[in-house]
PDB file of N, CA and C in Angstrom:
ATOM      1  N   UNK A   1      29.076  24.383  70.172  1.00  0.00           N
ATOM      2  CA  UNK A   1      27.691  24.512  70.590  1.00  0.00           C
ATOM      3  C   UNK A   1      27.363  23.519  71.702  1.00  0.00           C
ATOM      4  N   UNK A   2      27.865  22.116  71.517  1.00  0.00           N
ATOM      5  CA  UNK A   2      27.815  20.927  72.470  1.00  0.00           C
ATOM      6  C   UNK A   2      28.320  21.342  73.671  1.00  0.00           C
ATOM      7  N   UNK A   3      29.827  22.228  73.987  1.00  0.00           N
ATOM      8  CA  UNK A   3      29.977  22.454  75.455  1.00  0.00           C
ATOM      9  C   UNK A   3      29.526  24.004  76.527  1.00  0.00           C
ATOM     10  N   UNK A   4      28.691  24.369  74.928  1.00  0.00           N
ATOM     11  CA  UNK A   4      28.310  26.030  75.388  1.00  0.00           C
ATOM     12  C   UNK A   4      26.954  25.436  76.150  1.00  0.00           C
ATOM     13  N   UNK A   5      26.055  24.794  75.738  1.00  0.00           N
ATOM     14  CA  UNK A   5      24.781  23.702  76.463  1.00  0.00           C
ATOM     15  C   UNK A   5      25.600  23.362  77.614  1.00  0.00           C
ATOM     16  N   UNK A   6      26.242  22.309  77.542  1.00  0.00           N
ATOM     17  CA  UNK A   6      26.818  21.557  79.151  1.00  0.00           C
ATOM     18  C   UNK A   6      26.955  22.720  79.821  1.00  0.00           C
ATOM     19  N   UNK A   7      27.742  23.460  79.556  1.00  0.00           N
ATOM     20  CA  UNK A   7      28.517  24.647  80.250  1.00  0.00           C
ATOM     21  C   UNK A   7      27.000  25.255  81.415  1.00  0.00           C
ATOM     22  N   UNK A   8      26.254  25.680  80.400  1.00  0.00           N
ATOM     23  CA  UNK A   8      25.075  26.117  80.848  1.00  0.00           C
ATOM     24  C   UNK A   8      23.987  25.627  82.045  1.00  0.00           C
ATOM     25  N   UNK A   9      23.781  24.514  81.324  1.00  0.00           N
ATOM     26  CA  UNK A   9      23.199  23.583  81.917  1.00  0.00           C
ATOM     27  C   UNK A   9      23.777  23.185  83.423  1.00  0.00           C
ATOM     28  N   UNK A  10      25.113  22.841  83.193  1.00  0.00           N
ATOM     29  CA  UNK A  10      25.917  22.212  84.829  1.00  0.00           C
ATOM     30  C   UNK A  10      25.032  23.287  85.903  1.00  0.00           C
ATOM     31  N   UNK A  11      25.506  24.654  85.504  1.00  0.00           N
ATOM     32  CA  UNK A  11      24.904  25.827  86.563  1.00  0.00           C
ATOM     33  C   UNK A  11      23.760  26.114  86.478  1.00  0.00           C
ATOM     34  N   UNK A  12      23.152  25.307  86.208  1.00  0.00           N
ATOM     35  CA  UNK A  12      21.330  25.093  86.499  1.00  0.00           C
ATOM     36  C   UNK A  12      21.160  23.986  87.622  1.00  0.00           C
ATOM     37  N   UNK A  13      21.171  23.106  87.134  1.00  0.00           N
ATOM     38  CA  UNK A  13      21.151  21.424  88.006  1.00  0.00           C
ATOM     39  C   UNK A  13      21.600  21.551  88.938  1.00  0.00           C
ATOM     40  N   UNK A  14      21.173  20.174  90.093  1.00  0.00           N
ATOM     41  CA  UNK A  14      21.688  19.785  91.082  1.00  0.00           C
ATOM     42  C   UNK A  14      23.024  18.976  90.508  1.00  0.00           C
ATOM     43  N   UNK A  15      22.134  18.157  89.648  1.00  0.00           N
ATOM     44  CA  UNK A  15      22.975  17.160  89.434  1.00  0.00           C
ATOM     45  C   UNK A  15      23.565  17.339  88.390  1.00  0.00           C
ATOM     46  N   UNK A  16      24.978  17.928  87.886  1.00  0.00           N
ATOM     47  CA  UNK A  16      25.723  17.902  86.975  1.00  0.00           C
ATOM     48  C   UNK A  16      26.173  16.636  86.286  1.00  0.00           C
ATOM     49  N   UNK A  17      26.732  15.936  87.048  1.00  0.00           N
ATOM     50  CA  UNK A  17      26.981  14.586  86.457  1.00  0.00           C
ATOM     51  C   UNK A  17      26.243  13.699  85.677  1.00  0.00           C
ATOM     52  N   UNK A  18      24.407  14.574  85.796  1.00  0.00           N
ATOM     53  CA  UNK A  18      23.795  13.360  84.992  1.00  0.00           C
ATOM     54  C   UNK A  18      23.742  14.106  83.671  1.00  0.00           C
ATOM     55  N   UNK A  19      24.512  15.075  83.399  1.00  0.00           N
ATOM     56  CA  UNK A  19      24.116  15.974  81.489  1.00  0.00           C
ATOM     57  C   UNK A  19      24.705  14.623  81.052  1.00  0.00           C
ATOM     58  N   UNK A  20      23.566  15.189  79.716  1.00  0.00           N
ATOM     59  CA  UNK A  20      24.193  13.948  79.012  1.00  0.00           C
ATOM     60  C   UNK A  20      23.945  15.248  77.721  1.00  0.00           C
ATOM     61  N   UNK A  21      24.541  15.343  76.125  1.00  0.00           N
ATOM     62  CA  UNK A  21      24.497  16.146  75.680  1.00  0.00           C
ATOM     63  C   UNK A  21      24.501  15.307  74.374  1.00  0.00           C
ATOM     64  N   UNK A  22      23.680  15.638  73.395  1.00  0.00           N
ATOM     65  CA  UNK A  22      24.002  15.211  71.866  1.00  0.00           C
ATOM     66  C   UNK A  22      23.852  15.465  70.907  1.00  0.00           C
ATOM     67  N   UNK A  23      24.579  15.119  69.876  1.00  0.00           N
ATOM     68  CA  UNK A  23      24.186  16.508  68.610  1.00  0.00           C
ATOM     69  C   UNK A  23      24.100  15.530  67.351  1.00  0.00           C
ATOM     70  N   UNK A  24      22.795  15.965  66.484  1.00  0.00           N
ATOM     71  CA  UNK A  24      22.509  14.812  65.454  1.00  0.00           C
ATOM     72  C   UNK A  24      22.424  16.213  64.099  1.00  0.00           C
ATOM     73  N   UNK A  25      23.222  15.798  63.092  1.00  0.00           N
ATOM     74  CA  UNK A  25      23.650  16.790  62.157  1.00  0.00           C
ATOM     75  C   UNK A  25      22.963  15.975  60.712  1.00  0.00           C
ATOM     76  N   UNK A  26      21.880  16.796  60.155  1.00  0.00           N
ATOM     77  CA  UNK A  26      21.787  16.716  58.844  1.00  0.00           C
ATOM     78  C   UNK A  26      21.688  17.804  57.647  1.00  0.00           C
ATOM     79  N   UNK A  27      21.256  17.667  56.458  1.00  0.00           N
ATOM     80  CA  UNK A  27      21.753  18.495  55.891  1.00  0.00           C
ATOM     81  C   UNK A  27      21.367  19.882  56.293  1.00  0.00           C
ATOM     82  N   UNK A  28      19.864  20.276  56.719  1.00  0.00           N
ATOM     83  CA  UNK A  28      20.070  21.819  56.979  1.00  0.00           C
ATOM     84  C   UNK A  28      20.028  22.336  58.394  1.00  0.00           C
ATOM     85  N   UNK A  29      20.145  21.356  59.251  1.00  0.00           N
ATOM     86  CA  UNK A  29      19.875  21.712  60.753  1.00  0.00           C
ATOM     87  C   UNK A  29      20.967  20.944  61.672  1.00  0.00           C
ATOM     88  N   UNK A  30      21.095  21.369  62.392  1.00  0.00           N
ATOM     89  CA  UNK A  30      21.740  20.436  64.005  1.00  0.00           C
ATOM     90  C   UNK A  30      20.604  20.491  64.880  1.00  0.00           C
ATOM     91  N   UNK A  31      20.153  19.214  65.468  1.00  0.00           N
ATOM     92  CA  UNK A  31      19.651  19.250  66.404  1.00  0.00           C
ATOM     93  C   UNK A  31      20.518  18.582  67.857  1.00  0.00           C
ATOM     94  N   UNK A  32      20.545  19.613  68.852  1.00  0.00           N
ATOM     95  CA  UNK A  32      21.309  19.644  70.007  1.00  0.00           C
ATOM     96  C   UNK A  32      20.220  19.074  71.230  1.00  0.00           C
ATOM     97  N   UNK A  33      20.872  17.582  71.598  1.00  0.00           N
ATOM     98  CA  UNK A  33      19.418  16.828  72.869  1.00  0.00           C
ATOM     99  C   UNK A  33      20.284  16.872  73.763  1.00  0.00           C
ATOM    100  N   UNK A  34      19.623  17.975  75.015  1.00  0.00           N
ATOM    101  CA  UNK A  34      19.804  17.726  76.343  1.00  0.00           C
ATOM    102  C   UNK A  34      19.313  17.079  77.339  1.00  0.00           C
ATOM    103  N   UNK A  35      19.931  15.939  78.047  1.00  0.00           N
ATOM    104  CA  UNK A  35      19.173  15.395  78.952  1.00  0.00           C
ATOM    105  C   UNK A  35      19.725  15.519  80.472  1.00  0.00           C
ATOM    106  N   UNK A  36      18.842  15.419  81.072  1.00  0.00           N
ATOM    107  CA  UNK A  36      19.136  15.933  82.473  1.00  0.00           C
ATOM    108  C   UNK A  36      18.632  14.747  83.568  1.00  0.00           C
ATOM    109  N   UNK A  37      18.842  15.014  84.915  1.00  0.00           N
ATOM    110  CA  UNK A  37      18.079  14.387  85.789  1.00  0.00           C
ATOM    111  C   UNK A  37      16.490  14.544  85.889  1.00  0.00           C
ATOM    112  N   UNK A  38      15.544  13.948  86.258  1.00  0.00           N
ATOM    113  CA  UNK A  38      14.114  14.271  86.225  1.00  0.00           C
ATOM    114  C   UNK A  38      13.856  15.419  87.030  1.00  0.00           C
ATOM    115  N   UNK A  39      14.850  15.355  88.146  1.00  0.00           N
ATOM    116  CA  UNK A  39      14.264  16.313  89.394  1.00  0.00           C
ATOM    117  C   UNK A  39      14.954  17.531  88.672  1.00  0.00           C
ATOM    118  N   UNK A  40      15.672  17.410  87.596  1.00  0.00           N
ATOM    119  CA  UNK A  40      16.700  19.256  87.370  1.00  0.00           C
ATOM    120  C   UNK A  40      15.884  19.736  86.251  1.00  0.00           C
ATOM    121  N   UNK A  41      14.731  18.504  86.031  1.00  0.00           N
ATOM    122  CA  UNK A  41      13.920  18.939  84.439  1.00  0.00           C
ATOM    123  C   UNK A  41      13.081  20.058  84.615  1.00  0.00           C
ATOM    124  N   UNK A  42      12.686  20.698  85.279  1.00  0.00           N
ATOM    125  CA  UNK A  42      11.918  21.729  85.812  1.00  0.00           C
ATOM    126  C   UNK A  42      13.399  22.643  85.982  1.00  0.00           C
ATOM    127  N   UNK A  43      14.331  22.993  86.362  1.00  0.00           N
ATOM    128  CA  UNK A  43      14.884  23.862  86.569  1.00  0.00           C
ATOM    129  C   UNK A  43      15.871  24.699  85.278  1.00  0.00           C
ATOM    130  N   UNK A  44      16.344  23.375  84.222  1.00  0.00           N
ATOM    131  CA  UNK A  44      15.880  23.783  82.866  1.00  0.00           C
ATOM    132  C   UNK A  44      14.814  24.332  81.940  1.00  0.00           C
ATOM    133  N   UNK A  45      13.948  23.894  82.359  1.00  0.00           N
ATOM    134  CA  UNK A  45      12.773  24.719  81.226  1.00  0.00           C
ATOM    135  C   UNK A  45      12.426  25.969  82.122  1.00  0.00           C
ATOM    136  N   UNK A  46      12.050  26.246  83.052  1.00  0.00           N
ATOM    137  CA  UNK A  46      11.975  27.348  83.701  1.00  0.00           C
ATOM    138  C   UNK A  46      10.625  27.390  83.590  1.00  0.00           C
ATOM    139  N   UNK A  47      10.255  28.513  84.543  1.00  0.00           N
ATOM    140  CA  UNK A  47       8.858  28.922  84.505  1.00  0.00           C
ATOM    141  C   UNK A  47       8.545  29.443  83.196  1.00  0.00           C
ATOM    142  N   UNK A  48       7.246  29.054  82.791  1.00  0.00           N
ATOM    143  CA  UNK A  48       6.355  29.191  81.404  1.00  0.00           C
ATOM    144  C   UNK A  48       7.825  28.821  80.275  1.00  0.00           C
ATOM    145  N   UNK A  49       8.602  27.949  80.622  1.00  0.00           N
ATOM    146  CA  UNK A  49       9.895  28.219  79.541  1.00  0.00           C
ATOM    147  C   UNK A  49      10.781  28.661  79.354  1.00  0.00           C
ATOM    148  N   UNK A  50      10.742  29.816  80.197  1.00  0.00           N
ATOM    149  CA  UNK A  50      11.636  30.914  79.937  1.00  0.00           C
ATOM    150  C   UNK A  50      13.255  30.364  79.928  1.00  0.00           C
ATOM    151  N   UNK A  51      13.297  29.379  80.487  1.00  0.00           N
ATOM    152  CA  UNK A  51      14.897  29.371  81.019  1.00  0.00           C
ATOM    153  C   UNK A  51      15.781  28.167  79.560  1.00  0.00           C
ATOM    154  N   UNK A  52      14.578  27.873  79.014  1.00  0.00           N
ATOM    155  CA  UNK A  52      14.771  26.862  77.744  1.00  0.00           C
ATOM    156  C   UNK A  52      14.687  27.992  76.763  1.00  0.00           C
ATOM    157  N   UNK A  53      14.006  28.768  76.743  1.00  0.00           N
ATOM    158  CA  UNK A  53      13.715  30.262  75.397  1.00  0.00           C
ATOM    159  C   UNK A  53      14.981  30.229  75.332  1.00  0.00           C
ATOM    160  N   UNK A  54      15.535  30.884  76.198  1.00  0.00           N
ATOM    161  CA  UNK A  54      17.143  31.784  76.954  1.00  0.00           C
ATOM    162  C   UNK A  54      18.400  31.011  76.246  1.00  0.00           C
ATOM    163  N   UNK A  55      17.971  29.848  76.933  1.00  0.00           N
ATOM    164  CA  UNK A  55      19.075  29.158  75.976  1.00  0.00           C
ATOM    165  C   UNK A  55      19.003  28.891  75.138  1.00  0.00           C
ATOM    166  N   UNK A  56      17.912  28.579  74.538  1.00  0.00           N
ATOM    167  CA  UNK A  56      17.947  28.690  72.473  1.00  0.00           C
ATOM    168  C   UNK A  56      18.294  29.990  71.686  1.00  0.00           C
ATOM    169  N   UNK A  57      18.004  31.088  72.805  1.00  0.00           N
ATOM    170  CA  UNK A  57      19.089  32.098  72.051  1.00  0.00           C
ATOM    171  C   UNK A  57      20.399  32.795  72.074  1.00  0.00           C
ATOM    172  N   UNK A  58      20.790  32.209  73.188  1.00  0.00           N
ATOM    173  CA  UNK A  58      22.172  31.949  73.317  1.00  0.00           C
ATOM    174  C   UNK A  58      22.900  30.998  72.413  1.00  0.00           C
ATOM    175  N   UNK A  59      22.141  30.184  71.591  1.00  0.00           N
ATOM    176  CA  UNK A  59      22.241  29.075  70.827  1.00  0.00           C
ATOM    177  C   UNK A  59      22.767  29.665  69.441  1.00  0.00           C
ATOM    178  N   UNK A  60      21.199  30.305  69.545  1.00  0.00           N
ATOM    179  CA  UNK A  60      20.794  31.209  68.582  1.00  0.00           C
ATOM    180  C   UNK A  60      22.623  32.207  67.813  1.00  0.00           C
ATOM    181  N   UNK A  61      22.650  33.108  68.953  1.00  0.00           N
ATOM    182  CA  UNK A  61      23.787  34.165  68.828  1.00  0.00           C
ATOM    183  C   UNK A  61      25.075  33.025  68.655  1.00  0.00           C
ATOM    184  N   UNK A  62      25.244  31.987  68.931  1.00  0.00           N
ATOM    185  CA  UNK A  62      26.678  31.711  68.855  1.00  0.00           C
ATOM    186  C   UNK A  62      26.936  31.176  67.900  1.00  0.00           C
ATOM    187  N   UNK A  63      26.417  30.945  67.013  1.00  0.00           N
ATOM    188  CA  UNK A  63      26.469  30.121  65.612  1.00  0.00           C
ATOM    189  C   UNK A  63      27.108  31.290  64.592  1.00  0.00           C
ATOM    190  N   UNK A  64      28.135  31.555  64.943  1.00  0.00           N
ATOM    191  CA  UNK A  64      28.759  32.220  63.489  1.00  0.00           C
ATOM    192  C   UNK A  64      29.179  31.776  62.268  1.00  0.00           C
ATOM    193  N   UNK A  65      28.883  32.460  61.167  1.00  0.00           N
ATOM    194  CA  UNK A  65      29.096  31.870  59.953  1.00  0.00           C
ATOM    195  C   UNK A  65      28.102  30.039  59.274  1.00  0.00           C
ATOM    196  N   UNK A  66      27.626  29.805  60.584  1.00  0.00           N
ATOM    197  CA  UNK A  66      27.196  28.601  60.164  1.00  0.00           C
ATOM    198  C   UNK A  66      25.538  28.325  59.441  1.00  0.00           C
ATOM    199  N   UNK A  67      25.468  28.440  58.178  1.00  0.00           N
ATOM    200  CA  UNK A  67      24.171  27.847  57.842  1.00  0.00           C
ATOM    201  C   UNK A  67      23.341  26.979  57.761  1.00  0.00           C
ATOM    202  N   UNK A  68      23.535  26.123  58.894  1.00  0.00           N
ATOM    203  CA  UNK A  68      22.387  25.090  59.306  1.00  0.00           C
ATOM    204  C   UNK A  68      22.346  25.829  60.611  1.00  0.00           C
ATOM    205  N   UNK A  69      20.793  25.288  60.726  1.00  0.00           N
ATOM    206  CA  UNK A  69      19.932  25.836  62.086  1.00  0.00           C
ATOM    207  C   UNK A  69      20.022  24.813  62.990  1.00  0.00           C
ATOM    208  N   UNK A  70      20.342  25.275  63.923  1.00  0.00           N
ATOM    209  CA  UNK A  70      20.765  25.329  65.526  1.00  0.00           C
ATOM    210  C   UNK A  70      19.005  24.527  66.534  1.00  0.00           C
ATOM    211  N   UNK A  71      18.832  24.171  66.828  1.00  0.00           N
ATOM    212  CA  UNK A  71      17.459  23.714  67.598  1.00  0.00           C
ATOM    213  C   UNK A  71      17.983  22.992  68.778  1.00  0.00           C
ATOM    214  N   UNK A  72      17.535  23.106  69.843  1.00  0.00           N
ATOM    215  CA  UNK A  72      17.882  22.524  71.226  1.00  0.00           C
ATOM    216  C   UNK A  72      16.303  21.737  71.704  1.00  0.00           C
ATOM    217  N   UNK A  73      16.601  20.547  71.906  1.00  0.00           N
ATOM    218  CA  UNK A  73      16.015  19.697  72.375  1.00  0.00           C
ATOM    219  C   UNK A  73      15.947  19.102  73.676  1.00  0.00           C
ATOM    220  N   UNK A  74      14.802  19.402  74.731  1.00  0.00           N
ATOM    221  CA  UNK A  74      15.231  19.122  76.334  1.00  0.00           C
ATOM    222  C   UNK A  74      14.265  18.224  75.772  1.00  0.00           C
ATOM    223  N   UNK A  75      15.108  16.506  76.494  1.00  0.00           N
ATOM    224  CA  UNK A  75      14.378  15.572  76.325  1.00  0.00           C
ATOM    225  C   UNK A  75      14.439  14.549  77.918  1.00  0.00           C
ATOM    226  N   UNK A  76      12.965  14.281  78.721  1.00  0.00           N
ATOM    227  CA  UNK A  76      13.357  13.352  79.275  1.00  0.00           C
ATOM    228  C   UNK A  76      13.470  12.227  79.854  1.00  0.00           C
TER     229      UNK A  76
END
């Protein structure tokens, strides 16, 4: 899930080099924090969101078999 985000993310940004990616696991959830450059923070969330929706359900679909919930966090 950690390099399906980077993966994503790189081909958004200017700045690839600044992902920073992290994943904090408890018992019924993963929460997945993406951080970016300030200036690429707008090109992640997208207009009204959309481009942050998109990838939470891409998130969403790739979680096979796994029963903790998946949540993506753009933090910055």
């Amino acid at each position: 899930m950690k390099e399906l985000i980077e993966f994503i993310a790189s081909r958004l940004v200017d700045h690839p080099e600044k992902i920073a990616v992290t994943l904090q696991e408890d018992e019924e959830s993963v929460i997945i924090e993406l951080r970016v450059a300030q200036e690429d923070l707008g090109k992640v969330i997208g207009k009204q969101g959309r481009t942050a929706r998109a990838m939470r359900a891409v998130l969403a679909a790739s979680r096979t078999g796994d029963t903790k919930r998946a949540r993506l966090e753009i933090v910055e």
